[in-house]
PDB file of N, CA and C in Angstrom:
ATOM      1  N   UNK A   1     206.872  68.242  78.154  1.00  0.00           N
ATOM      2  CA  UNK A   1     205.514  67.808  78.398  1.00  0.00           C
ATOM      3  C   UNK A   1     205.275  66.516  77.627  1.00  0.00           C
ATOM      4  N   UNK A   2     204.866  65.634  78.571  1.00  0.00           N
ATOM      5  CA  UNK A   2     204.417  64.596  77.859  1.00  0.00           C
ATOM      6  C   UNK A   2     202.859  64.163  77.263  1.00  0.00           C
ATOM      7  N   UNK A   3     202.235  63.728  76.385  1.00  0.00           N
ATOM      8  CA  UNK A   3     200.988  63.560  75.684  1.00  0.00           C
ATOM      9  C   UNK A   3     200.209  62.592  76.955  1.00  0.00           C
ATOM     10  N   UNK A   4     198.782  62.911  77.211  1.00  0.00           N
ATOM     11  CA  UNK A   4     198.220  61.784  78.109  1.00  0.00           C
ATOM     12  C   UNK A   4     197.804  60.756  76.988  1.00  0.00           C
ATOM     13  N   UNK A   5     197.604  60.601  75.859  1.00  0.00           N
ATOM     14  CA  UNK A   5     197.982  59.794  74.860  1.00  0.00           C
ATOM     15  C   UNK A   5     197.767  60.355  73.411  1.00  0.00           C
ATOM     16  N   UNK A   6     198.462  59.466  72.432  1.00  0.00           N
ATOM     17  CA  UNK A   6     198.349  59.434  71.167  1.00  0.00           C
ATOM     18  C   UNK A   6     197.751  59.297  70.627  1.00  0.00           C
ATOM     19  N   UNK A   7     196.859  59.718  69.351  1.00  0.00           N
ATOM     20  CA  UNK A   7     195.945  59.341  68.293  1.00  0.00           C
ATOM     21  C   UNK A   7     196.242  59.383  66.817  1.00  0.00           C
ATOM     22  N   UNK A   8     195.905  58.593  66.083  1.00  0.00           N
ATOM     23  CA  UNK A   8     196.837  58.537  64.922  1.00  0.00           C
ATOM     24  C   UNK A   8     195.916  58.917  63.643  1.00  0.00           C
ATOM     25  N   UNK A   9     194.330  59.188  64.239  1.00  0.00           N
ATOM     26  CA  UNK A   9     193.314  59.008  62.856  1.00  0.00           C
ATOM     27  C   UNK A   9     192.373  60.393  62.668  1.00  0.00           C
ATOM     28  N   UNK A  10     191.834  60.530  61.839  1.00  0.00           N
ATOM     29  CA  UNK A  10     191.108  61.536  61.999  1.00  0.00           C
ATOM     30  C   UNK A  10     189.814  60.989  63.093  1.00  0.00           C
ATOM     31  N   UNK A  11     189.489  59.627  62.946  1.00  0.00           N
ATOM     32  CA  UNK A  11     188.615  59.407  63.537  1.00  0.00           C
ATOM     33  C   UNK A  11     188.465  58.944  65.061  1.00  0.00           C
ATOM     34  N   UNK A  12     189.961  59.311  65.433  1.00  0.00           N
ATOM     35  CA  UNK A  12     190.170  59.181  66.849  1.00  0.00           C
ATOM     36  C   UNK A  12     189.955  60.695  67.204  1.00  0.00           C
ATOM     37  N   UNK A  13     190.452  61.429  66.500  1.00  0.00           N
ATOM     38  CA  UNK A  13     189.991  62.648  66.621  1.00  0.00           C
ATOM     39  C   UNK A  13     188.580  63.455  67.063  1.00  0.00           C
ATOM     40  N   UNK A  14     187.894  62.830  65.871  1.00  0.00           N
ATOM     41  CA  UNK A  14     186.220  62.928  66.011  1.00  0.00           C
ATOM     42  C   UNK A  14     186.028  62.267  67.540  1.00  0.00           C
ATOM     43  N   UNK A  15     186.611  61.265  67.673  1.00  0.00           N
ATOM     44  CA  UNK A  15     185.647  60.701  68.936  1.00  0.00           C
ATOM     45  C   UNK A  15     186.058  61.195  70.227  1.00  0.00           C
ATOM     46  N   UNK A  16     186.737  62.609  70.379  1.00  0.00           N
ATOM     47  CA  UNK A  16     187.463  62.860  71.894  1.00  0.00           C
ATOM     48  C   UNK A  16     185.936  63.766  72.105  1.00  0.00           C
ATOM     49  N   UNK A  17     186.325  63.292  73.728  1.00  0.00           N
ATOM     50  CA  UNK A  17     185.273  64.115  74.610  1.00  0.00           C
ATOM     51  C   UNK A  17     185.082  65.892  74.036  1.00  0.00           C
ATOM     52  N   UNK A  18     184.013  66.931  74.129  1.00  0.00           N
ATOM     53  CA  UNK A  18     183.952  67.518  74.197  1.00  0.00           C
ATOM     54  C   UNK A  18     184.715  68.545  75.549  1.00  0.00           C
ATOM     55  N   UNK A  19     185.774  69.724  75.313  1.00  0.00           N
ATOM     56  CA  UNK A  19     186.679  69.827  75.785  1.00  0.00           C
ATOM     57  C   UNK A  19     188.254  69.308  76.017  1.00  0.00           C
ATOM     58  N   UNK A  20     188.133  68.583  74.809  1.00  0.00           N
ATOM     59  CA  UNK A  20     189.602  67.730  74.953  1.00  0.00           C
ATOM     60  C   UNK A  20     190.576  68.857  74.544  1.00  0.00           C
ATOM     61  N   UNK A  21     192.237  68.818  74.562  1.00  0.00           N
ATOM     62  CA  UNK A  21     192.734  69.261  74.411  1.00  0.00           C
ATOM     63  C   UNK A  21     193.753  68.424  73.415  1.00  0.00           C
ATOM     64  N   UNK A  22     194.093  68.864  72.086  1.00  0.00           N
ATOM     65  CA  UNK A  22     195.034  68.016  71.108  1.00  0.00           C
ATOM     66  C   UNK A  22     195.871  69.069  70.659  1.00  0.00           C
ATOM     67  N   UNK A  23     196.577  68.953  70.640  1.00  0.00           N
ATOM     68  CA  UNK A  23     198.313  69.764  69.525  1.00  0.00           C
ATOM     69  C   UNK A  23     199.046  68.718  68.912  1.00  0.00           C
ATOM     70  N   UNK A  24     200.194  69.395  67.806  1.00  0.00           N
ATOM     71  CA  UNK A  24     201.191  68.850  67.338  1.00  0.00           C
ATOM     72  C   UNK A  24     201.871  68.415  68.483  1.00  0.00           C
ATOM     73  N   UNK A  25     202.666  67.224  67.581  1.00  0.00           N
ATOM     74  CA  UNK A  25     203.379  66.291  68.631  1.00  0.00           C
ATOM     75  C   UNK A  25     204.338  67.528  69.248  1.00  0.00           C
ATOM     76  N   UNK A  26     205.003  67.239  70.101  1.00  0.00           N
ATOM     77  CA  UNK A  26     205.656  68.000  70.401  1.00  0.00           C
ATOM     78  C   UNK A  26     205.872  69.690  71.149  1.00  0.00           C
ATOM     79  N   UNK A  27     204.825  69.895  70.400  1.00  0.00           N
ATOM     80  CA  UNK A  27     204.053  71.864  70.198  1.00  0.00           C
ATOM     81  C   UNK A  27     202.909  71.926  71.040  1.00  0.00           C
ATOM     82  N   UNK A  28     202.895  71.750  72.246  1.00  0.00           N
ATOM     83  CA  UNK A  28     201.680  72.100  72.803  1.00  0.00           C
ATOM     84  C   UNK A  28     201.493  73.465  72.904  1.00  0.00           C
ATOM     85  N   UNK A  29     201.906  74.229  72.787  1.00  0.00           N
ATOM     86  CA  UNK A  29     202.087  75.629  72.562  1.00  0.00           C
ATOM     87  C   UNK A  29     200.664  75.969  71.770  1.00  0.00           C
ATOM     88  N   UNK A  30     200.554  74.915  70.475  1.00  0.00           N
ATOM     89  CA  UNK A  30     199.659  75.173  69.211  1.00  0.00           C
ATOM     90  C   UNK A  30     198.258  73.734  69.791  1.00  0.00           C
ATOM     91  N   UNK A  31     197.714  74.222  70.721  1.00  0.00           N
ATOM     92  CA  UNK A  31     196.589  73.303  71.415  1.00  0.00           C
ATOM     93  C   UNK A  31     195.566  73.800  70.605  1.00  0.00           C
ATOM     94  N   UNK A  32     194.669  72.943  70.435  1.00  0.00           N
ATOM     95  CA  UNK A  32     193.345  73.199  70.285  1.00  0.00           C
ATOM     96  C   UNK A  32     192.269  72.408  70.713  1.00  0.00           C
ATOM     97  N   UNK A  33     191.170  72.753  71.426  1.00  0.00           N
ATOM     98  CA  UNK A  33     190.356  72.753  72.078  1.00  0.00           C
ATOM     99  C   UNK A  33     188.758  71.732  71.218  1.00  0.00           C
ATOM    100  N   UNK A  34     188.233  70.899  71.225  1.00  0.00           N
ATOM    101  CA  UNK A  34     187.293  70.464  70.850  1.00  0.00           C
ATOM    102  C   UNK A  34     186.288  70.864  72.016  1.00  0.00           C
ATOM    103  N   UNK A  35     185.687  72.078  70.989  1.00  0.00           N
ATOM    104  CA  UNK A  35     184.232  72.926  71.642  1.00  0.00           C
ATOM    105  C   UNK A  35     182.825  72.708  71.137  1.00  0.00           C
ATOM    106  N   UNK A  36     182.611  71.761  70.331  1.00  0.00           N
ATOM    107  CA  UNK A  36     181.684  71.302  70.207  1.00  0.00           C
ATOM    108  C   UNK A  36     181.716  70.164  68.759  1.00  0.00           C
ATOM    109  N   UNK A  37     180.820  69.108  69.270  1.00  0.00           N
ATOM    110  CA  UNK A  37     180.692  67.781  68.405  1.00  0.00           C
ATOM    111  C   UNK A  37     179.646  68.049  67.393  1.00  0.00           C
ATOM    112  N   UNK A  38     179.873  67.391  66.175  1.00  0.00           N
ATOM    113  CA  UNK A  38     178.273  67.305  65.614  1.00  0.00           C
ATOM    114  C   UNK A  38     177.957  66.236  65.562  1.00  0.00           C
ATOM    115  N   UNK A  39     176.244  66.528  65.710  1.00  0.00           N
ATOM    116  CA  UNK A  39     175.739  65.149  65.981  1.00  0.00           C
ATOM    117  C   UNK A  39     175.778  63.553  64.864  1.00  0.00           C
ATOM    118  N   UNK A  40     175.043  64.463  63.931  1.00  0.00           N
ATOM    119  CA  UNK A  40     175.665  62.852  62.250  1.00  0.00           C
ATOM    120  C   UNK A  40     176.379  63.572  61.950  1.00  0.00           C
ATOM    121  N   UNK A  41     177.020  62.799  61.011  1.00  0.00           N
ATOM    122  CA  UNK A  41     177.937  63.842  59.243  1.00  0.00           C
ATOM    123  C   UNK A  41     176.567  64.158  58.312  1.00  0.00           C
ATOM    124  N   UNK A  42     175.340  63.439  58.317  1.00  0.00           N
ATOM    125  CA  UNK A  42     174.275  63.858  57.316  1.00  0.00           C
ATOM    126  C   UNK A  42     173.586  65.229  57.696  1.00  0.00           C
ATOM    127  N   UNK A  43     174.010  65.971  58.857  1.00  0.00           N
ATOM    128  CA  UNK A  43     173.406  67.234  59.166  1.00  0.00           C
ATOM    129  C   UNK A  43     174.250  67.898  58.483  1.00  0.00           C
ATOM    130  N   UNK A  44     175.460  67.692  57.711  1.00  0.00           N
ATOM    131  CA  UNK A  44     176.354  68.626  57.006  1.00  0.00           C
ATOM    132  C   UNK A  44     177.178  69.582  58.375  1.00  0.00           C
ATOM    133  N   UNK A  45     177.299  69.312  59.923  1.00  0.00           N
ATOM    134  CA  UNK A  45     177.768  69.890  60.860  1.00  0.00           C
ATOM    135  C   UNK A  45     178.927  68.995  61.091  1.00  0.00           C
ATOM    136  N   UNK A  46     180.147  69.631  61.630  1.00  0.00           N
ATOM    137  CA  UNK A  46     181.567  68.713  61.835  1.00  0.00           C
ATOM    138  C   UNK A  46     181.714  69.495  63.374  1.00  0.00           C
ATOM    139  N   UNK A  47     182.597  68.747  63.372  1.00  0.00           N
ATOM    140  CA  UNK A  47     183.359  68.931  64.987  1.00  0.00           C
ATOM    141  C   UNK A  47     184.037  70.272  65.119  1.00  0.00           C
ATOM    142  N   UNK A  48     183.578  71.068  65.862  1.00  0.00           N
ATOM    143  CA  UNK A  48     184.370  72.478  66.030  1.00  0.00           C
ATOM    144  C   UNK A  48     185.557  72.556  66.747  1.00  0.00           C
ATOM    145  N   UNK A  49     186.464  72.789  66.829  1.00  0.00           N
ATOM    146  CA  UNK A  49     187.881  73.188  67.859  1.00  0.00           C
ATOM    147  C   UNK A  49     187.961  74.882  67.506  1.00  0.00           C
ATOM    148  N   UNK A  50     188.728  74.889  68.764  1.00  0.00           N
ATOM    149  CA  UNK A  50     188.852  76.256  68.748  1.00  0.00           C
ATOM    150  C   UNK A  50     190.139  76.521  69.207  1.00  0.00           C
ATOM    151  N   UNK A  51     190.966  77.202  68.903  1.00  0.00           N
ATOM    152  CA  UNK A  51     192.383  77.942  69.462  1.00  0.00           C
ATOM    153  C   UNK A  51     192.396  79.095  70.811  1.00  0.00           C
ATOM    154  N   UNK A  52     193.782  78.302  71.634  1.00  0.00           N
ATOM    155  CA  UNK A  52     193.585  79.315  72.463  1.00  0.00           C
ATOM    156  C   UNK A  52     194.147  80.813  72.129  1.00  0.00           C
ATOM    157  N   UNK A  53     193.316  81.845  72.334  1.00  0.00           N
ATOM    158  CA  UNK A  53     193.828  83.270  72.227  1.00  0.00           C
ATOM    159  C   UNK A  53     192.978  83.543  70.983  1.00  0.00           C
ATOM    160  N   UNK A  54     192.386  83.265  70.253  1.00  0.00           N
ATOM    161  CA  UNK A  54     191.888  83.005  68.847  1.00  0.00           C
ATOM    162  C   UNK A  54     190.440  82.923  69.257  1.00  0.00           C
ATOM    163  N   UNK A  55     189.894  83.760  68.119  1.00  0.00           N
ATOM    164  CA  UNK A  55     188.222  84.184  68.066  1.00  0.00           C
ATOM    165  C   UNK A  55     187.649  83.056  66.867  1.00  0.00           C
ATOM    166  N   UNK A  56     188.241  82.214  66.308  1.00  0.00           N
ATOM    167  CA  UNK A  56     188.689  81.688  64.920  1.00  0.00           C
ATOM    168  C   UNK A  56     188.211  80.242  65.423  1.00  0.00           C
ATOM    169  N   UNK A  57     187.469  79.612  64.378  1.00  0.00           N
ATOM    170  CA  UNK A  57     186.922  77.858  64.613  1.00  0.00           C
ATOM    171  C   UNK A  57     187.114  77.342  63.708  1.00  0.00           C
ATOM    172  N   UNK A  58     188.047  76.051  63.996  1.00  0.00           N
ATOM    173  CA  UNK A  58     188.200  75.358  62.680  1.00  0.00           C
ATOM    174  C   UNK A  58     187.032  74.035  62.785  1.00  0.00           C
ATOM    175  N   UNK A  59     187.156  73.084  61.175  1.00  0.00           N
ATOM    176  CA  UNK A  59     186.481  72.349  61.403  1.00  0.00           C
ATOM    177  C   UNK A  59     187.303  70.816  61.621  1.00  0.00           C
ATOM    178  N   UNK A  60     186.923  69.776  61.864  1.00  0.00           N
ATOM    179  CA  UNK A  60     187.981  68.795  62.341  1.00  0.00           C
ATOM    180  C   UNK A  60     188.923  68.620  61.033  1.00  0.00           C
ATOM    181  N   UNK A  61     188.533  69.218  60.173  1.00  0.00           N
ATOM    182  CA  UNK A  61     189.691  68.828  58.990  1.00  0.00           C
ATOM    183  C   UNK A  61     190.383  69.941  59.079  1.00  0.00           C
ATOM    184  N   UNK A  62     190.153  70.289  59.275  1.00  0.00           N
ATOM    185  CA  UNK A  62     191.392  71.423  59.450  1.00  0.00           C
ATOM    186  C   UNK A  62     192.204  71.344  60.712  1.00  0.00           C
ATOM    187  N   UNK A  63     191.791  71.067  61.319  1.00  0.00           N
ATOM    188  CA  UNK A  63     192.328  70.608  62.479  1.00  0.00           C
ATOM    189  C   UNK A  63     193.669  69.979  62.636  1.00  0.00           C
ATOM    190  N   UNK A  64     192.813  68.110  61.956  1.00  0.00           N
ATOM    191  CA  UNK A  64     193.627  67.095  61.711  1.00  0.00           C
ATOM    192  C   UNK A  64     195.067  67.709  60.616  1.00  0.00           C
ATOM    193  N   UNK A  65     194.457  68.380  59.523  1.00  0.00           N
ATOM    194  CA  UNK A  65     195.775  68.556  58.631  1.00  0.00           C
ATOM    195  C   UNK A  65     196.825  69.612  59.566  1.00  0.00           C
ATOM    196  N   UNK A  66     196.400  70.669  60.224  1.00  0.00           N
ATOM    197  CA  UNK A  66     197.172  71.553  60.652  1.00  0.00           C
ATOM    198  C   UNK A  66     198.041  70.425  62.360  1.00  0.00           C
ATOM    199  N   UNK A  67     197.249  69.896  62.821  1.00  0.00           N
ATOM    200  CA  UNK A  67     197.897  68.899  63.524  1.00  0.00           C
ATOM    201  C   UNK A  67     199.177  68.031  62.841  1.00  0.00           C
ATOM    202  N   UNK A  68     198.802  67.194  61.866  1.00  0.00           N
ATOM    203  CA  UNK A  68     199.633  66.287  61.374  1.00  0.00           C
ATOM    204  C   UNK A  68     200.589  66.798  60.018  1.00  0.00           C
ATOM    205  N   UNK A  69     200.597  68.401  59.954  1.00  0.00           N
ATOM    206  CA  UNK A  69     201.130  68.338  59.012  1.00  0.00           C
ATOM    207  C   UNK A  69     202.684  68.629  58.982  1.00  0.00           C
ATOM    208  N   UNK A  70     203.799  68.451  59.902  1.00  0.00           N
ATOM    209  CA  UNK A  70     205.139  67.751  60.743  1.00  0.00           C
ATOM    210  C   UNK A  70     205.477  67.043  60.492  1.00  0.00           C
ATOM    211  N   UNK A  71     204.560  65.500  60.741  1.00  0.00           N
ATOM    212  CA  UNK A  71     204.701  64.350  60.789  1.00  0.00           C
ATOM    213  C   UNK A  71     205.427  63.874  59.487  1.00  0.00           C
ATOM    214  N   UNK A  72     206.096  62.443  59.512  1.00  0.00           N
ATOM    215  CA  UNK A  72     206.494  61.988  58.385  1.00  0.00           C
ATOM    216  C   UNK A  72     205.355  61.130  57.537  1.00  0.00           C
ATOM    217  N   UNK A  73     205.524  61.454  56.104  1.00  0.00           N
ATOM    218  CA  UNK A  73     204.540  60.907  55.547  1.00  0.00           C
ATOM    219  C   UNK A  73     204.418  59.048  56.042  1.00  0.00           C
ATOM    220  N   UNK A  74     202.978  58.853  56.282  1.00  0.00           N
ATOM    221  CA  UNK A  74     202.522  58.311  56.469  1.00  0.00           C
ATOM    222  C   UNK A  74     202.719  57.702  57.903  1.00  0.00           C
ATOM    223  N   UNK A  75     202.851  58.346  58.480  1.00  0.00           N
ATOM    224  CA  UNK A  75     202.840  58.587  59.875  1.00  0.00           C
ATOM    225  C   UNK A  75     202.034  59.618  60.840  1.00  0.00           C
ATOM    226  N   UNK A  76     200.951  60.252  60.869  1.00  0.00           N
ATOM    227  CA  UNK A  76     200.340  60.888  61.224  1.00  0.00           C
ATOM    228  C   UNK A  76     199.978  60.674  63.123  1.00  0.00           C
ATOM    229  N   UNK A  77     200.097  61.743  63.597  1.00  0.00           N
ATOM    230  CA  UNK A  77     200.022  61.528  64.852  1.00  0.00           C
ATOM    231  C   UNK A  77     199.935  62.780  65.559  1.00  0.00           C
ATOM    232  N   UNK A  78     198.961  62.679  66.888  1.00  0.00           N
ATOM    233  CA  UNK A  78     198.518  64.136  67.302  1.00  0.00           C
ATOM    234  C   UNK A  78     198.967  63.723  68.575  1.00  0.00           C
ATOM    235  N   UNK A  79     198.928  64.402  69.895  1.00  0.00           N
ATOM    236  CA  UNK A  79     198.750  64.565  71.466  1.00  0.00           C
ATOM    237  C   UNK A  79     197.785  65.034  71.639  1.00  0.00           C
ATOM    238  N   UNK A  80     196.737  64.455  72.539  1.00  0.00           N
ATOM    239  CA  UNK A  80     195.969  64.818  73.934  1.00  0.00           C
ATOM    240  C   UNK A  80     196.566  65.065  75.225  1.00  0.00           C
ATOM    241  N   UNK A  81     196.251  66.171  75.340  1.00  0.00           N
ATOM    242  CA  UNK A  81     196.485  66.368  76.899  1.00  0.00           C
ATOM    243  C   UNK A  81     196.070  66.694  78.014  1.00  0.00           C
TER     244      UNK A  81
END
C-alpha cells in the first residue's frame, strides 16, 4: 500500500480534514482516524483520533509520538490514506 501522501509535522497533522486516515509509515494495519478537531488550543481541547476496533481516543500527541516513533531520529514521518 502506498501513502496518498506524507506529512512530516505535528502540525500537518493538526491540519487534516476531519475523517482523515494516518498510520506508521509502512503499518497501515495501525490507522488512526481523526474524529474530531478542536476549535483554538486556548479552549484547552486537542484533536481527537480514534483507532480502528478500539473504544480508546487519543489526543494528537499521542498520536504524532505513537505514529513517528519507528522513524529515524530526526526524521519523523506519517501516511495518509
Amino acid at each position: 500500500m502506498e501513502p496518498f501522501r506524507t506529512i512530516t509535522t505535528p502540525e500537518e497533522l493538526a491540519a487534516l480534514r476531519i475523517d482523515s486516515i494516518v498510520c506508521p509509515p509502512r503499518f497501515p494495519g495501525s490507522a488512526y482516524r481523526k474524529a474530531w478537531a478542536g476549535l483554538t488550543p486556548n479552549e484547552g481541547r486537542s484533536d481527537i483520533f480514534v483507532g480502528f476496533g478500539s473504544p480508546r481516543e487519543w489526543d494528537i500527541n499521542e498520536v504524532w509520538t505513537i505514529l513517528t516513533m519507528h522513524c529515524p531520529v530526526g526524521a519523523p514521518e506519517a501516511w495518509v490514506l
